[in-house]
PDB file of N, CA and C in Angstrom:
ATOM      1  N   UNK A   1      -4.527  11.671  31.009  1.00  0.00           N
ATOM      2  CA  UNK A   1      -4.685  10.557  30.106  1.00  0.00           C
ATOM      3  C   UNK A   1      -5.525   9.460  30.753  1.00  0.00           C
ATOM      4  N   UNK A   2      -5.569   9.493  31.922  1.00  0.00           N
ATOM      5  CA  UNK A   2      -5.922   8.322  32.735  1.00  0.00           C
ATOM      6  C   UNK A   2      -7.879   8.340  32.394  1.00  0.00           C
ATOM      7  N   UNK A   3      -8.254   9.767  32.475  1.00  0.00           N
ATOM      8  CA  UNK A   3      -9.668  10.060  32.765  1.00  0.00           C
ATOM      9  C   UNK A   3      -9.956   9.930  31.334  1.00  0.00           C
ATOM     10  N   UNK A   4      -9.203  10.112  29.851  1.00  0.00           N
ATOM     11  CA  UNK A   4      -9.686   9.884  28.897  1.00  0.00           C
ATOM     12  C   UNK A   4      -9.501   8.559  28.378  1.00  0.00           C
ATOM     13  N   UNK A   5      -8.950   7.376  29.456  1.00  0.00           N
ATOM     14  CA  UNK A   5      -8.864   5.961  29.058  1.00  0.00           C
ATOM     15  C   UNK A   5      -9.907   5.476  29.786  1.00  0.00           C
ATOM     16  N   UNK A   6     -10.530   6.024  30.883  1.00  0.00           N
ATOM     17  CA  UNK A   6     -11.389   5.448  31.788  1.00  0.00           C
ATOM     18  C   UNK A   6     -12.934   6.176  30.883  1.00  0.00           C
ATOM     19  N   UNK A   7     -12.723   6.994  29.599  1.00  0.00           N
ATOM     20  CA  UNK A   7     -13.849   7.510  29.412  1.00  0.00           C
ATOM     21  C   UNK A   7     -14.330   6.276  27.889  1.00  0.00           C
ATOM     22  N   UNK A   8     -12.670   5.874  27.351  1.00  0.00           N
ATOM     23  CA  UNK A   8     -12.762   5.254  26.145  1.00  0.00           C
ATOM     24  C   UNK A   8     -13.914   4.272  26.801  1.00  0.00           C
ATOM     25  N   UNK A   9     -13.210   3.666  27.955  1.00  0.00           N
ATOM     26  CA  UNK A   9     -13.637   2.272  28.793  1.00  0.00           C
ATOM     27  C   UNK A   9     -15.400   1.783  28.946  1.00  0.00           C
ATOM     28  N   UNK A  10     -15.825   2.922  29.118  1.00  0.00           N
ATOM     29  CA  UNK A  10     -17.225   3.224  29.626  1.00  0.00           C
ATOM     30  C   UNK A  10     -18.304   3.776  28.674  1.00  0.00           C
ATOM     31  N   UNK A  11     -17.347   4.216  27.536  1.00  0.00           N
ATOM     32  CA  UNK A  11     -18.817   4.464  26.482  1.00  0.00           C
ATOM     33  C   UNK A  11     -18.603   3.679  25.687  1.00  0.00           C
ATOM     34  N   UNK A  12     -19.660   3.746  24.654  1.00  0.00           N
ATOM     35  CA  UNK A  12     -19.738   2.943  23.193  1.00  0.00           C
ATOM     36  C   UNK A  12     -20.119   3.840  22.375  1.00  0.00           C
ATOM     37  N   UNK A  13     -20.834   2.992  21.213  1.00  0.00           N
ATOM     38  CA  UNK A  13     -20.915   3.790  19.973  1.00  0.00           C
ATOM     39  C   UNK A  13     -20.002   4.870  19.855  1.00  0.00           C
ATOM     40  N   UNK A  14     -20.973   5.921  18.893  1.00  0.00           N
ATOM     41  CA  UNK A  14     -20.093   7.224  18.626  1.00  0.00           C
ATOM     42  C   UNK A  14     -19.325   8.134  19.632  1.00  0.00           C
ATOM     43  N   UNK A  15     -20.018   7.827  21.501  1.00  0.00           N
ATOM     44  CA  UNK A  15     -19.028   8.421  22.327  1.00  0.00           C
ATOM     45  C   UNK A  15     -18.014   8.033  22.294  1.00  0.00           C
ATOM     46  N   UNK A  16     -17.916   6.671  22.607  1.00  0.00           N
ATOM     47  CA  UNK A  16     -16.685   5.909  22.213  1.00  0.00           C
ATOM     48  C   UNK A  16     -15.409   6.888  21.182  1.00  0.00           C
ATOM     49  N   UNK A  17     -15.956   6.766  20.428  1.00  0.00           N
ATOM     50  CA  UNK A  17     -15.475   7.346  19.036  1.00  0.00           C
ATOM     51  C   UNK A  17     -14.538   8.365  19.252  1.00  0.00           C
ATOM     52  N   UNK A  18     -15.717   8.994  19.472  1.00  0.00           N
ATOM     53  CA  UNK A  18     -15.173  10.539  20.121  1.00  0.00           C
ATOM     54  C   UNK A  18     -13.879  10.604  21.413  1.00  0.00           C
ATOM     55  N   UNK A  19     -13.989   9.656  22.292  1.00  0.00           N
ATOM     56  CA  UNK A  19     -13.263   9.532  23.159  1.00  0.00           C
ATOM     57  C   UNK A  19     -12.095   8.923  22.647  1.00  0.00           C
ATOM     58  N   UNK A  20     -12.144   7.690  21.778  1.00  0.00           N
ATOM     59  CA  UNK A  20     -10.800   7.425  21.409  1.00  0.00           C
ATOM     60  C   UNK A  20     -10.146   8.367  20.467  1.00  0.00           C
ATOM     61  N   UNK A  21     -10.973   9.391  19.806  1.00  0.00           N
ATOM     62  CA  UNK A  21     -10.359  10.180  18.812  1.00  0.00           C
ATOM     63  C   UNK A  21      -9.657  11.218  19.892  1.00  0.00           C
ATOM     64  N   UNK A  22     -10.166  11.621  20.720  1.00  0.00           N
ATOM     65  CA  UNK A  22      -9.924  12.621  21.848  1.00  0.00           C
ATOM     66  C   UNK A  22      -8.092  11.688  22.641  1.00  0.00           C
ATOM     67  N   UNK A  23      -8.405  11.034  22.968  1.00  0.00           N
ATOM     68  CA  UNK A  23      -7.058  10.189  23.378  1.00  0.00           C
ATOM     69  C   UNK A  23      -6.318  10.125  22.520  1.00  0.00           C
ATOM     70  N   UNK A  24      -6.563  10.165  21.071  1.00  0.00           N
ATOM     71  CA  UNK A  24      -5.625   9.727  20.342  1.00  0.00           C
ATOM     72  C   UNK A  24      -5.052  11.083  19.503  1.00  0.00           C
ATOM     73  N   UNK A  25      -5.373  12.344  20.223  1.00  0.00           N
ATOM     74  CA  UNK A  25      -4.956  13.444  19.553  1.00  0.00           C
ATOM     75  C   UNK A  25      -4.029  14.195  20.859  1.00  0.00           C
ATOM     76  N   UNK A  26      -4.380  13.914  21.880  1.00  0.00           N
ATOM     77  CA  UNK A  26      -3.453  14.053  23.484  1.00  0.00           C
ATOM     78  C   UNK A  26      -2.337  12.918  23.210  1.00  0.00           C
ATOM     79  N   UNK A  27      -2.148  11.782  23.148  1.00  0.00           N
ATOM     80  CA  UNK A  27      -1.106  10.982  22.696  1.00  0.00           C
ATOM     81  C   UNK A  27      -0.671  11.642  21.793  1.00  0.00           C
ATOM     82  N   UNK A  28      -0.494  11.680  20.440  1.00  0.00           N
ATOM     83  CA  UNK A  28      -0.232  12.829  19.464  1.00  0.00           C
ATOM     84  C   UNK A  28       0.668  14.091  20.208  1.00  0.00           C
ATOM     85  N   UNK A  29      -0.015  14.315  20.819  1.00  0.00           N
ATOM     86  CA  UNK A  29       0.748  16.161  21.269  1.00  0.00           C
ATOM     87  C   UNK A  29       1.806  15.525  22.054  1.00  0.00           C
ATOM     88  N   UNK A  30       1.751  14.094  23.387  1.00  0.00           N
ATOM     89  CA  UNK A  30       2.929  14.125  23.896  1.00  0.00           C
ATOM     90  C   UNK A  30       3.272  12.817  23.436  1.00  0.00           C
ATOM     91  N   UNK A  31       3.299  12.550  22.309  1.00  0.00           N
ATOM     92  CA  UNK A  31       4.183  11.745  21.659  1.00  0.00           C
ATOM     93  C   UNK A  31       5.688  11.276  21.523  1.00  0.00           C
ATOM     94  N   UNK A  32       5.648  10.163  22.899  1.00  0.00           N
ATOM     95  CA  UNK A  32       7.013   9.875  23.429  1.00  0.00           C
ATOM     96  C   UNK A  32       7.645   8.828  22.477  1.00  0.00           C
ATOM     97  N   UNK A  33       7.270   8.310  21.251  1.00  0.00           N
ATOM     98  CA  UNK A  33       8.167   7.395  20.372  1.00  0.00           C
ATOM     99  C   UNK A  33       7.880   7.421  19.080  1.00  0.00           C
ATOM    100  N   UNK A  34       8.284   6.849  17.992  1.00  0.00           N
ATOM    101  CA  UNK A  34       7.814   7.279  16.987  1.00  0.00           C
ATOM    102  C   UNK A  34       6.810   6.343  16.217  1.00  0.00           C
ATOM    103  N   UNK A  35       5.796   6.044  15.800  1.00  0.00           N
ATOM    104  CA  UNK A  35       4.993   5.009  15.476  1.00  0.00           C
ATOM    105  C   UNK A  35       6.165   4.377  13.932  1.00  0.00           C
ATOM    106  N   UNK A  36       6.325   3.368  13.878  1.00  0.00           N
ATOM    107  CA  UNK A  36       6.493   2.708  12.598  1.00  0.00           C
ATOM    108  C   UNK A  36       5.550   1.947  12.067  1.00  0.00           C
ATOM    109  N   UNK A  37       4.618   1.059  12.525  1.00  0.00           N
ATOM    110  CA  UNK A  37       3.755   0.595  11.752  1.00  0.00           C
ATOM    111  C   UNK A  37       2.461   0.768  12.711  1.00  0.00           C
ATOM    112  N   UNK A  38       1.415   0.661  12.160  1.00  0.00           N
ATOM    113  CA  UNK A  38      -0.269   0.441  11.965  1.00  0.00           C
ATOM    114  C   UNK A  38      -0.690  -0.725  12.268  1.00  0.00           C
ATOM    115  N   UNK A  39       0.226  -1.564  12.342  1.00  0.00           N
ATOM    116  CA  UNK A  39      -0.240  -3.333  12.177  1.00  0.00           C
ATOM    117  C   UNK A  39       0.090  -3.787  13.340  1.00  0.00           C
ATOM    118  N   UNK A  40      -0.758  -4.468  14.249  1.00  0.00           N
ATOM    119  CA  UNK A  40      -0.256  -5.027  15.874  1.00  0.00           C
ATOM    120  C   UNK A  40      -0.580  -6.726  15.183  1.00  0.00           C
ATOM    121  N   UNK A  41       0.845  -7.130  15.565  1.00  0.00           N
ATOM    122  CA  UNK A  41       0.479  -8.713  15.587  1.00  0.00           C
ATOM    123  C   UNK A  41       0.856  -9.965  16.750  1.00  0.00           C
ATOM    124  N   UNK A  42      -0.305 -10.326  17.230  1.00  0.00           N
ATOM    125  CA  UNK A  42      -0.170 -11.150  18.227  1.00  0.00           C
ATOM    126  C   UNK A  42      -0.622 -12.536  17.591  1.00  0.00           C
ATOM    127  N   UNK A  43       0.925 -13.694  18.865  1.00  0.00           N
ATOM    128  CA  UNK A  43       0.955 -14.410  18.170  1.00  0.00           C
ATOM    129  C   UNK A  43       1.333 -15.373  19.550  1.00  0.00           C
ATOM    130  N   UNK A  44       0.789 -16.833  19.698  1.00  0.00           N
ATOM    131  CA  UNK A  44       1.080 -17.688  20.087  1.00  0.00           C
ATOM    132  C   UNK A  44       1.445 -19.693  19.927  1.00  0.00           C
ATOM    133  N   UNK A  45       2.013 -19.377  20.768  1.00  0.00           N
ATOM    134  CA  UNK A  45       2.725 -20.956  20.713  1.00  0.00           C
ATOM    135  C   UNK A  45       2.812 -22.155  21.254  1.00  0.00           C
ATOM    136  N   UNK A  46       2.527 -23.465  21.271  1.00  0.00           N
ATOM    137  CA  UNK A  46       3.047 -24.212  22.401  1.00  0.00           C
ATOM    138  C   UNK A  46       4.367 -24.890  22.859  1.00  0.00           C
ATOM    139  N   UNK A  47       5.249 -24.175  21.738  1.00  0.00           N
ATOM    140  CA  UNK A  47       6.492 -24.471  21.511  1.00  0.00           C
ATOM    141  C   UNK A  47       6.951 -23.851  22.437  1.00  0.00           C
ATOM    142  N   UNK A  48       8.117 -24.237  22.922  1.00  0.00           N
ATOM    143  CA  UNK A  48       8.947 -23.242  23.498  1.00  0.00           C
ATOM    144  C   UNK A  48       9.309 -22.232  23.039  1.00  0.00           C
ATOM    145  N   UNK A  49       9.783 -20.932  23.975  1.00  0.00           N
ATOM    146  CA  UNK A  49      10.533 -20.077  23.613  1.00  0.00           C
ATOM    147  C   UNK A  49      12.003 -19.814  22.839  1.00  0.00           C
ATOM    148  N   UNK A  50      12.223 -20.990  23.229  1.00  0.00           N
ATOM    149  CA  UNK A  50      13.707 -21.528  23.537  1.00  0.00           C
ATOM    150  C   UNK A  50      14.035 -22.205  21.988  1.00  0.00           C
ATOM    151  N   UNK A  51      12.740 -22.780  21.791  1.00  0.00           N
ATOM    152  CA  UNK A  51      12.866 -23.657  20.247  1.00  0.00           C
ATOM    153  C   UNK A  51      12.695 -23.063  19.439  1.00  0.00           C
ATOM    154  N   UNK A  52      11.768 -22.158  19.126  1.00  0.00           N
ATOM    155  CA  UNK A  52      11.016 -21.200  18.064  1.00  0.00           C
ATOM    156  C   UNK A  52      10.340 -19.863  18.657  1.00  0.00           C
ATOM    157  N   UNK A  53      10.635 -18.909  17.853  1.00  0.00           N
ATOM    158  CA  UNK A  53      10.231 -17.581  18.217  1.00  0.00           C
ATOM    159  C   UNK A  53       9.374 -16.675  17.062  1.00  0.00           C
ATOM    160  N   UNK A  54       9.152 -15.844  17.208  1.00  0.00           N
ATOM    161  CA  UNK A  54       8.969 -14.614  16.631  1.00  0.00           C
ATOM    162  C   UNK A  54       9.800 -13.340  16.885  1.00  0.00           C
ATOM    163  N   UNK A  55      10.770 -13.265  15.609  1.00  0.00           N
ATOM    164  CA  UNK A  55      11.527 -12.067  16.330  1.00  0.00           C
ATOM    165  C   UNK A  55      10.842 -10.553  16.055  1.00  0.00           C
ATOM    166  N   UNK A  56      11.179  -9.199  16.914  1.00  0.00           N
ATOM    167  CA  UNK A  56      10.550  -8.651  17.045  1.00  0.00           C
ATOM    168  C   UNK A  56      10.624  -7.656  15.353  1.00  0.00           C
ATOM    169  N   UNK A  57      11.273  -8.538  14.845  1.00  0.00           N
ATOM    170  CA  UNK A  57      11.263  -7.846  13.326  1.00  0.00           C
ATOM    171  C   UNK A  57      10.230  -8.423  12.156  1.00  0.00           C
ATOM    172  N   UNK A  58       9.833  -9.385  13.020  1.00  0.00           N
ATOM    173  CA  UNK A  58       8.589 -10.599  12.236  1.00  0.00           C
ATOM    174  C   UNK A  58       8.895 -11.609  11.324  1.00  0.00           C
ATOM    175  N   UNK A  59      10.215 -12.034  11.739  1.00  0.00           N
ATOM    176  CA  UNK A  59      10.898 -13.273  11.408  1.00  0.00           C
ATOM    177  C   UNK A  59      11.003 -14.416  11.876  1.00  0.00           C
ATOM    178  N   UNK A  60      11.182 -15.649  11.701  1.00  0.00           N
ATOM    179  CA  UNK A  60      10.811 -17.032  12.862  1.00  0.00           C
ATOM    180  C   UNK A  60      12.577 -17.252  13.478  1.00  0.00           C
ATOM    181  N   UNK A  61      12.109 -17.602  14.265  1.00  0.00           N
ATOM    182  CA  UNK A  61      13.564 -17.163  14.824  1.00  0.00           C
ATOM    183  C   UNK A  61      13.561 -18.693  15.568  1.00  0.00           C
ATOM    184  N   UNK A  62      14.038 -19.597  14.768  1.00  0.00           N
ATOM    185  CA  UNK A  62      14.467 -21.123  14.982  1.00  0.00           C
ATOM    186  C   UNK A  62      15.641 -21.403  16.116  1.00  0.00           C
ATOM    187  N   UNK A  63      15.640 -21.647  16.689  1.00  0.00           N
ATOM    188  CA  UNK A  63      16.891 -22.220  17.465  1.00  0.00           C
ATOM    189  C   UNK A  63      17.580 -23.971  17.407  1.00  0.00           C
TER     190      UNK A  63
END
Protein backbone atom coordinates (compact mmCIF):
# COMPACT_ATOMS: atom_id res chain seq x y z
CA UNK A 1 0.00 0.00 0.00
CA UNK A 2 2.80 2.20 0.88
CA UNK A 3 4.36 2.12 -2.95
CA UNK A 4 0.79 2.77 -4.32
CA UNK A 5 0.44 5.98 -1.94
CA UNK A 6 3.91 7.12 -2.81
CA UNK A 7 2.77 6.53 -6.59
CA UNK A 8 -0.77 8.54 -5.96
CA UNK A 9 1.87 11.28 -4.46
CA UNK A 10 4.07 11.75 -7.53
CA UNK A 11 1.85 11.65 -10.53
CA UNK A 12 -0.89 13.80 -11.88
CA UNK A 13 -3.36 13.90 -14.40
CA UNK A 14 -4.76 10.62 -15.65
CA UNK A 15 -1.71 8.65 -13.89
CA UNK A 16 -2.84 10.01 -10.94
CA UNK A 17 -6.17 8.61 -11.71
CA UNK A 18 -5.13 5.45 -12.39
CA UNK A 19 -3.12 5.23 -9.26
CA UNK A 20 -5.79 6.37 -6.99
CA UNK A 21 -8.22 4.01 -8.73
CA UNK A 22 -5.48 1.24 -8.27
CA UNK A 23 -5.29 2.11 -4.31
CA UNK A 24 -8.67 2.33 -4.05
CA UNK A 25 -9.48 -1.21 -5.34
CA UNK A 26 -6.41 -2.85 -2.89
CA UNK A 27 -8.19 -0.91 0.05
CA UNK A 28 -11.42 -2.54 -1.19
CA UNK A 29 -9.98 -6.18 -1.10
CA UNK A 30 -8.50 -5.53 2.53
CA UNK A 31 -11.16 -3.60 3.74
CA UNK A 32 -10.71 -3.26 7.52
CA UNK A 33 -14.09 -1.09 8.38
CA UNK A 34 -17.07 -0.43 6.89
CA UNK A 35 -17.48 2.95 4.93
CA UNK A 36 -20.82 4.79 6.07
CA UNK A 37 -20.63 7.91 4.37
CA UNK A 38 -18.89 9.64 1.17
CA UNK A 39 -18.88 13.03 2.85
CA UNK A 40 -15.55 14.12 4.91
CA UNK A 41 -16.27 17.20 6.95
CA UNK A 42 -13.70 19.35 8.41
CA UNK A 43 -14.34 21.86 10.68
CA UNK A 44 -12.77 24.55 12.86
CA UNK A 45 -12.98 26.78 15.82
CA UNK A 46 -11.71 29.40 18.07
CA UNK A 47 -13.87 28.36 20.71
CA UNK A 48 -12.94 26.02 22.97
CA UNK A 49 -13.30 22.49 23.01
CA UNK A 50 -14.66 22.55 26.22
CA UNK A 51 -17.47 25.22 25.19
CA UNK A 52 -18.65 24.00 21.82
CA UNK A 53 -18.03 21.01 19.72
CA UNK A 54 -18.87 19.02 16.85
CA UNK A 55 -20.01 15.72 17.80
CA UNK A 56 -18.82 12.92 15.83
CA UNK A 57 -22.48 12.36 14.71
CA UNK A 58 -22.58 16.07 13.23
CA UNK A 59 -24.36 17.67 15.96
CA UNK A 60 -23.16 20.94 17.99
CA UNK A 61 -22.43 19.71 21.06
CA UNK A 62 -22.82 22.92 23.52
CA UNK A 63 -21.52 22.64 26.90
Amino acid sequence: MTKLIERVNITTGSERDAAVADLNAFFERDLPLVPTTNIVVVSASRVPAEVFNIAPTMYFDFH
